[in-house]
C-alpha atoms as a PDB file:
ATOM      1  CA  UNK A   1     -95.178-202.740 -66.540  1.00  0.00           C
ATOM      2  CA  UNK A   2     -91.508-202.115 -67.824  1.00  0.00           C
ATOM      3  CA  UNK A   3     -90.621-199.070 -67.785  1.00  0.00           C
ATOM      4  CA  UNK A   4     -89.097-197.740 -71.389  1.00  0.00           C
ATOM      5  CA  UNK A   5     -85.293-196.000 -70.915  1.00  0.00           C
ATOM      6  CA  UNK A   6     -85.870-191.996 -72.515  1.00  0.00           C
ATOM      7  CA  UNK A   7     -82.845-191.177 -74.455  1.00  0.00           C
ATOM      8  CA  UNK A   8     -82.355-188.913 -71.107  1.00  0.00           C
ATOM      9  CA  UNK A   9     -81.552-191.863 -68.598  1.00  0.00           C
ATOM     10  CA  UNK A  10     -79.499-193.101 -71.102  1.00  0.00           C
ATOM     11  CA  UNK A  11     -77.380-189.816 -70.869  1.00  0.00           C
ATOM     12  CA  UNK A  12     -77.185-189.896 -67.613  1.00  0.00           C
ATOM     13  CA  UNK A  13     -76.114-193.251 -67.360  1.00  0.00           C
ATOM     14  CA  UNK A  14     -73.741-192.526 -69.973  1.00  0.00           C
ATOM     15  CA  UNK A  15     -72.099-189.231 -67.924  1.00  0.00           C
ATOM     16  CA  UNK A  16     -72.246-191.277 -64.813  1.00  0.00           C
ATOM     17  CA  UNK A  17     -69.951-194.188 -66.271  1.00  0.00           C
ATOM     18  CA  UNK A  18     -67.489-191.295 -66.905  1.00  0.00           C
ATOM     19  CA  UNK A  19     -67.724-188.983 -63.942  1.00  0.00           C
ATOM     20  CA  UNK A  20     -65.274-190.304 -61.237  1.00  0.00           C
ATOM     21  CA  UNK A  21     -66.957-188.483 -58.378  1.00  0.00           C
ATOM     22  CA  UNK A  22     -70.439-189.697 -58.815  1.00  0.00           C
ATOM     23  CA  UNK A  23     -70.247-192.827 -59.722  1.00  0.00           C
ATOM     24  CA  UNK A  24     -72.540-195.335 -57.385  1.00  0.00           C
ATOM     25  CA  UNK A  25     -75.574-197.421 -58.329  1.00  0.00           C
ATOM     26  CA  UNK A  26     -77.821-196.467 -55.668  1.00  0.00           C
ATOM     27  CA  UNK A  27     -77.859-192.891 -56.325  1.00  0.00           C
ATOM     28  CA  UNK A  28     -78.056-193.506 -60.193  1.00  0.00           C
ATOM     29  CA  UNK A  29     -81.123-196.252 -59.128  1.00  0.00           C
ATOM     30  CA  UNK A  30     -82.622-193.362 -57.089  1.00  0.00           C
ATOM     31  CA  UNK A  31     -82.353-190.411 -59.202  1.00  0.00           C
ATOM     32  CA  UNK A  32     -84.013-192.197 -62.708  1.00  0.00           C
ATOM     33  CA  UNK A  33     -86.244-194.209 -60.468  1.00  0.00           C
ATOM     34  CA  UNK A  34     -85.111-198.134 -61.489  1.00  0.00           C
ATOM     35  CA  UNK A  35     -83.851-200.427 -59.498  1.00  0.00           C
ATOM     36  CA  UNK A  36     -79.993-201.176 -58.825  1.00  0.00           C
ATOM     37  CA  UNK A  37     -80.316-204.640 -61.212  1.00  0.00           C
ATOM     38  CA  UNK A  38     -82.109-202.408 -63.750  1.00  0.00           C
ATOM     39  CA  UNK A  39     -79.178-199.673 -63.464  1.00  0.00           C
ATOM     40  CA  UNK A  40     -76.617-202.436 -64.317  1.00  0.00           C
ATOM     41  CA  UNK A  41     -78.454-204.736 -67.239  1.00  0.00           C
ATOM     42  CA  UNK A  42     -78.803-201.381 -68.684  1.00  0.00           C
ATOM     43  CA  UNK A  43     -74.812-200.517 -69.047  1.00  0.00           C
ATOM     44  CA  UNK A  44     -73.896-203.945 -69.842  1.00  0.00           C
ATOM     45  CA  UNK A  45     -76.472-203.536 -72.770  1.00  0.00           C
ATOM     46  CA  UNK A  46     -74.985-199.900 -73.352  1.00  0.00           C
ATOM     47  CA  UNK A  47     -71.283-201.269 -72.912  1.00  0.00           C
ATOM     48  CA  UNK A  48     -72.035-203.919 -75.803  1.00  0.00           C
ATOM     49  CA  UNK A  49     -72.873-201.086 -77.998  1.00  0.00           C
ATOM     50  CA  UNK A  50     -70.184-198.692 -77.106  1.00  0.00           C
ATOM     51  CA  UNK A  51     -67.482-200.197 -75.432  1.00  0.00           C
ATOM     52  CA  UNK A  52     -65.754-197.272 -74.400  1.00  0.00           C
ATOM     53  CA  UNK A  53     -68.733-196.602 -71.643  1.00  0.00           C
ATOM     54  CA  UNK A  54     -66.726-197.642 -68.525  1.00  0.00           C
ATOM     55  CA  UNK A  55     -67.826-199.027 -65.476  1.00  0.00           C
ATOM     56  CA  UNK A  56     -69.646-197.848 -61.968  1.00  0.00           C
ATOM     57  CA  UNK A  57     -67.154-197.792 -59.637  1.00  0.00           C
ATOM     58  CA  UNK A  58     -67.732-197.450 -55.839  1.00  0.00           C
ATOM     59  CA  UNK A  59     -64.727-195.138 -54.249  1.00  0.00           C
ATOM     60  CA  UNK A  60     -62.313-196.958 -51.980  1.00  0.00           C
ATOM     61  CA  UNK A  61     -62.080-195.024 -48.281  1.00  0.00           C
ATOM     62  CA  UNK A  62     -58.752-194.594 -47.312  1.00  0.00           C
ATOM     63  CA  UNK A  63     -59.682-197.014 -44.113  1.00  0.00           C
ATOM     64  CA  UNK A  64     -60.513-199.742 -46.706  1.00  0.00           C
ATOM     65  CA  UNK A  65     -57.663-199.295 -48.602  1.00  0.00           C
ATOM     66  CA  UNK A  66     -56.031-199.578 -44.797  1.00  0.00           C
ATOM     67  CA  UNK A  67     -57.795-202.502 -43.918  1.00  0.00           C
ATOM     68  CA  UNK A  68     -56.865-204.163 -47.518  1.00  0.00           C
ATOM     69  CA  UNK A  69     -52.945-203.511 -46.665  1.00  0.00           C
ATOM     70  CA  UNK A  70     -53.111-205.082 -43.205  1.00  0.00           C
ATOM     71  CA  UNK A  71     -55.237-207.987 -43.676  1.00  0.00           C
ATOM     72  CA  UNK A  72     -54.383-208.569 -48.232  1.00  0.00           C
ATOM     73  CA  UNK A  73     -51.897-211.690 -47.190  1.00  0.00           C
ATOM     74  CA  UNK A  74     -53.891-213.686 -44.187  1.00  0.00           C
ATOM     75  CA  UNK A  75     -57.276-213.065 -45.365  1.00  0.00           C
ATOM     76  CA  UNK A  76     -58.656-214.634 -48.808  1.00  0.00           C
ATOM     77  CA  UNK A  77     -59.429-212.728 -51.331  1.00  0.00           C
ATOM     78  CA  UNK A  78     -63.295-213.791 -51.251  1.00  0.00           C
ATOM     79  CA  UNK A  79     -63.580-212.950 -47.740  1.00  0.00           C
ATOM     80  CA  UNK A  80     -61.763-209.647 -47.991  1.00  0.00           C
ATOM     81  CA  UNK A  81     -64.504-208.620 -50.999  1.00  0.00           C
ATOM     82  CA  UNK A  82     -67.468-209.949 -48.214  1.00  0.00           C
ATOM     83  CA  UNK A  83     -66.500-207.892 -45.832  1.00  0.00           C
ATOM     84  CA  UNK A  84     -65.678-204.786 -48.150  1.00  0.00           C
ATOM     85  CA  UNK A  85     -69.230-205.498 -50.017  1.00  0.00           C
ATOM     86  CA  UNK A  86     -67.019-205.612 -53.135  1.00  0.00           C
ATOM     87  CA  UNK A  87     -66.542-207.949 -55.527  1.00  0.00           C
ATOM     88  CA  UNK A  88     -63.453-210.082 -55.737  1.00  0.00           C
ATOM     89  CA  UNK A  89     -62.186-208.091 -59.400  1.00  0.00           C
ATOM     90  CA  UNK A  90     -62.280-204.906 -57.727  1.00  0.00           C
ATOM     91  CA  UNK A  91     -60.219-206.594 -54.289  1.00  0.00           C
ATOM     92  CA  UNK A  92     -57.515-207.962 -56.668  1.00  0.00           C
ATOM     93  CA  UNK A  93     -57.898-204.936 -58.929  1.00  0.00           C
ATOM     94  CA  UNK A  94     -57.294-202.420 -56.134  1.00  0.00           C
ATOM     95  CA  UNK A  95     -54.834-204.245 -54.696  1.00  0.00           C
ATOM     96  CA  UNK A  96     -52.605-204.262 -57.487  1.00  0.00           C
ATOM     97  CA  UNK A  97     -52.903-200.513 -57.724  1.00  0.00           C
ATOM     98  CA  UNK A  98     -52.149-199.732 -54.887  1.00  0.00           C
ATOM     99  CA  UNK A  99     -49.027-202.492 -55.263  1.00  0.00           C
ATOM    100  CA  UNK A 100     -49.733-204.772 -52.622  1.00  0.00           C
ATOM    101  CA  UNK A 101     -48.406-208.215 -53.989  1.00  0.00           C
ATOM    102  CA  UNK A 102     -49.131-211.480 -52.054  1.00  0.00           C
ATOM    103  CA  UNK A 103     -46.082-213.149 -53.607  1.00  0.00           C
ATOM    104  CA  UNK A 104     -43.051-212.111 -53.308  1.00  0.00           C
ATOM    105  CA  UNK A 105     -39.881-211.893 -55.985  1.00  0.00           C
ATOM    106  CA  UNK A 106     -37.230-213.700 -54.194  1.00  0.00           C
ATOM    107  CA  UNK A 107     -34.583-211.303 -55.117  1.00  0.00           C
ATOM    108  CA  UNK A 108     -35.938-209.161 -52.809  1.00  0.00           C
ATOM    109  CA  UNK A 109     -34.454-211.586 -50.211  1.00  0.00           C
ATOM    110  CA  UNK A 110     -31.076-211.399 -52.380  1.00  0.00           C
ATOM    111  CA  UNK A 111     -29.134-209.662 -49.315  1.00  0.00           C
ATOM    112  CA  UNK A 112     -30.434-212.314 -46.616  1.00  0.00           C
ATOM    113  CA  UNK A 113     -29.670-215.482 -48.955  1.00  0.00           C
ATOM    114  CA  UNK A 114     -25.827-214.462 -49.800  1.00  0.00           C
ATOM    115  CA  UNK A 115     -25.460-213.824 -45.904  1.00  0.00           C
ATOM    116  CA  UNK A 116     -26.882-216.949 -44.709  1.00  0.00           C
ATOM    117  CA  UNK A 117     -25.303-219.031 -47.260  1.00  0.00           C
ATOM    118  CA  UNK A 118     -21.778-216.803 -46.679  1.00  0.00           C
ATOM    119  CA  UNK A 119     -22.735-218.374 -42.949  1.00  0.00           C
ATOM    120  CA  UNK A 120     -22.853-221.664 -43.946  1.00  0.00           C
ATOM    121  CA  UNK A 121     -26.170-222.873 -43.709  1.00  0.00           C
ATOM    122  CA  UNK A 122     -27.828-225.255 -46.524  1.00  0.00           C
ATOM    123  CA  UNK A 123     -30.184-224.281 -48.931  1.00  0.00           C
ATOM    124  CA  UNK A 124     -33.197-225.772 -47.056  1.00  0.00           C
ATOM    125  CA  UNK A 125     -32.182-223.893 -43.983  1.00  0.00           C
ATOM    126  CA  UNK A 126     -31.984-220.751 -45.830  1.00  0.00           C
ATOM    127  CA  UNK A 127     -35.588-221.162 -47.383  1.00  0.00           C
ATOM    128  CA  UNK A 128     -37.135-222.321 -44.023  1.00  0.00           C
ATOM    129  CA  UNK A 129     -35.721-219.239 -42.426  1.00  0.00           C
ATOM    130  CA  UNK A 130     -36.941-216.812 -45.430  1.00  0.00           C
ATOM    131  CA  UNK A 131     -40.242-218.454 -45.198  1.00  0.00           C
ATOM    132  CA  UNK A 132     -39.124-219.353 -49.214  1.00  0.00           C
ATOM    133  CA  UNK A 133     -39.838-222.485 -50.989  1.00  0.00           C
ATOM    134  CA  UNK A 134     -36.807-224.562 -50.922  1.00  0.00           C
ATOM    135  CA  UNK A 135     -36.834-225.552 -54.482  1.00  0.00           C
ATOM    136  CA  UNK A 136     -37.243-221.739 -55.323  1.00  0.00           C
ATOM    137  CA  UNK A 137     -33.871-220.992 -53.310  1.00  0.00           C
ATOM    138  CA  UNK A 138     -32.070-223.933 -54.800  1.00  0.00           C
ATOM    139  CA  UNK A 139     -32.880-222.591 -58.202  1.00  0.00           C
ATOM    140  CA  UNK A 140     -31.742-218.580 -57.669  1.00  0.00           C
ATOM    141  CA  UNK A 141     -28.705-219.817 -55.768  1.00  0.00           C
ATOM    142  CA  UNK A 142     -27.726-222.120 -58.926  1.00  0.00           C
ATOM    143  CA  UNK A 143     -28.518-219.037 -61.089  1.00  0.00           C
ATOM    144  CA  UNK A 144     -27.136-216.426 -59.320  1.00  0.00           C
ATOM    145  CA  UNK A 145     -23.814-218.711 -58.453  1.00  0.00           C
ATOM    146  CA  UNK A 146     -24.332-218.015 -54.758  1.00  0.00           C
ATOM    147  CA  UNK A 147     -22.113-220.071 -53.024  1.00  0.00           C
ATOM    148  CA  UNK A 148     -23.801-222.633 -50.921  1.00  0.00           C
ATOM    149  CA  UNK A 149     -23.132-225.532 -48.532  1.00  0.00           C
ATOM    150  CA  UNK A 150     -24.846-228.291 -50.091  1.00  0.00           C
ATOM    151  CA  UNK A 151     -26.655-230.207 -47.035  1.00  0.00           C
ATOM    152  CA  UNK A 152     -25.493-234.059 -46.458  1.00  0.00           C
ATOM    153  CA  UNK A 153     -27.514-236.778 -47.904  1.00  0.00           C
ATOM    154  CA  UNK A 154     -29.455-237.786 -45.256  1.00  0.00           C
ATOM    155  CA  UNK A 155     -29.976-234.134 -43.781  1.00  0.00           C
ATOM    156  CA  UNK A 156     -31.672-233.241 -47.319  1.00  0.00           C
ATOM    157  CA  UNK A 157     -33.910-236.427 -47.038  1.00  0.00           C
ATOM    158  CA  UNK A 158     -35.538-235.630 -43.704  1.00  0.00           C
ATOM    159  CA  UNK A 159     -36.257-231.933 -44.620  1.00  0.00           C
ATOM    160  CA  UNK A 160     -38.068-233.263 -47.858  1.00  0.00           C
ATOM    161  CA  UNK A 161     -39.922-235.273 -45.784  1.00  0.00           C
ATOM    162  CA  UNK A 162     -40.500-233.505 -43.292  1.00  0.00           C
ATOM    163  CA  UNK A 163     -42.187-231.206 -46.259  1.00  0.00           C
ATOM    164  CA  UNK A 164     -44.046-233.753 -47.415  1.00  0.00           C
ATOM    165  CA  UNK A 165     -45.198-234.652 -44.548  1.00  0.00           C
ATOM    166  CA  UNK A 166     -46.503-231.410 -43.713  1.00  0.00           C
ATOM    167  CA  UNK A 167     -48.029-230.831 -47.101  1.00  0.00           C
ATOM    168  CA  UNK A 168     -50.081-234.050 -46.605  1.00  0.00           C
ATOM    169  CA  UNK A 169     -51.366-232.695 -43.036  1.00  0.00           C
ATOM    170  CA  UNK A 170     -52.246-229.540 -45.256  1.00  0.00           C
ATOM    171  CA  UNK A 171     -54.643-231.825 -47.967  1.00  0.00           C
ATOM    172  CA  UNK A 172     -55.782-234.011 -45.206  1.00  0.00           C
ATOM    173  CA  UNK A 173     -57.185-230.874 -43.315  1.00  0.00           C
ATOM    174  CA  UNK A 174     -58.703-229.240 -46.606  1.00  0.00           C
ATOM    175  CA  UNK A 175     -60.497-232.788 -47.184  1.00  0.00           C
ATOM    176  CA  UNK A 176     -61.861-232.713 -43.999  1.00  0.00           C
ATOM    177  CA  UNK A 177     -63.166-229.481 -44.097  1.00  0.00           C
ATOM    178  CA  UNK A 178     -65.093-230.116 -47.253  1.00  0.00           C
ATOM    179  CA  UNK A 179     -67.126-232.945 -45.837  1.00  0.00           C
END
């Protein structure tokens, strides 16, 4: 038997969506009695009649919030929200407020690309040492009017090759993998 919401639990529910301290599904599922599926159906109904209702969130520990800064870069998204028990919204979503970026601008590197180019290396050399995509540092040099060695003909060929090569390796492993 299905059991009616009172205009009570819907109060609750209501205050809970709003209350940053208490908001978690299990204690919400526990207190009115329902089940944690029941507990969210409900506010997605509730949410589609008043959309200001907002939604359950489960606090972030400062040791996940640690654990998100050390590992945001080298582990997936996906697998960061598995082992969090979160969802992948609320990895990307936390992330971003707390301003870890998993790109970054390359005029951050601004300092590093005038001195290596002021050294004389090409613009390949300068992105493989930045860890930078080389058509990336080709285009802030240009824009930026960064004087740069341009590399010789053939020197330019092997490293684009080279990349190719390596992105190739890259494709051939992910097909492999998906067999």
């Amino acid at each position: 038997m299905v059991k009616k919401w009172s205009e009570d639990d819907e109060i609750y529910l209501e205050y809970l969506a709003y209350d940053e301290e208490l908001k978690n599904y299990d204690d919400a599922a526990e207190f009115l009695g329902r089940s944690n599926k029941s507990i969210r159906q409900k506010l997605y109904e509730m949410r589609r009649e008043l959309p200001n209702i907002g939604y359950i969130e489960k606090p972030w520990t400062d040791r996940e919030i640690e654990f998100l800064r050390k590992n945001y870069l080298v582990i997936p998204a996906d697998k960061l929200a598995e082992r969090l028990r979160r969802t992948e919204g609320a990895v990307f979503q936390k992330a971003y407020k707390s301003g870890i970026r998993k790109r970054t601008r390359i005029s951050d590197y601004d300092l590093e690309i005038r001195e290596m180019a002021s050294k004389g290396m090409y613009r390949y050399e300068i992105a493989r040492e930045l860890g930078l995509n080389a058509n990336s540092v080709l285009y802030y040099i240009n824009r930026n009017k960064i004087p740069c060695k341009h590399a010789p003909k053939e020197a330019n060929q092997k490293h684009f090759r080279d990349e190719e090569n390596l992105r190739r390796m890259e494709v051939a492993k992910r097909y492999k993998g998906n067999k």
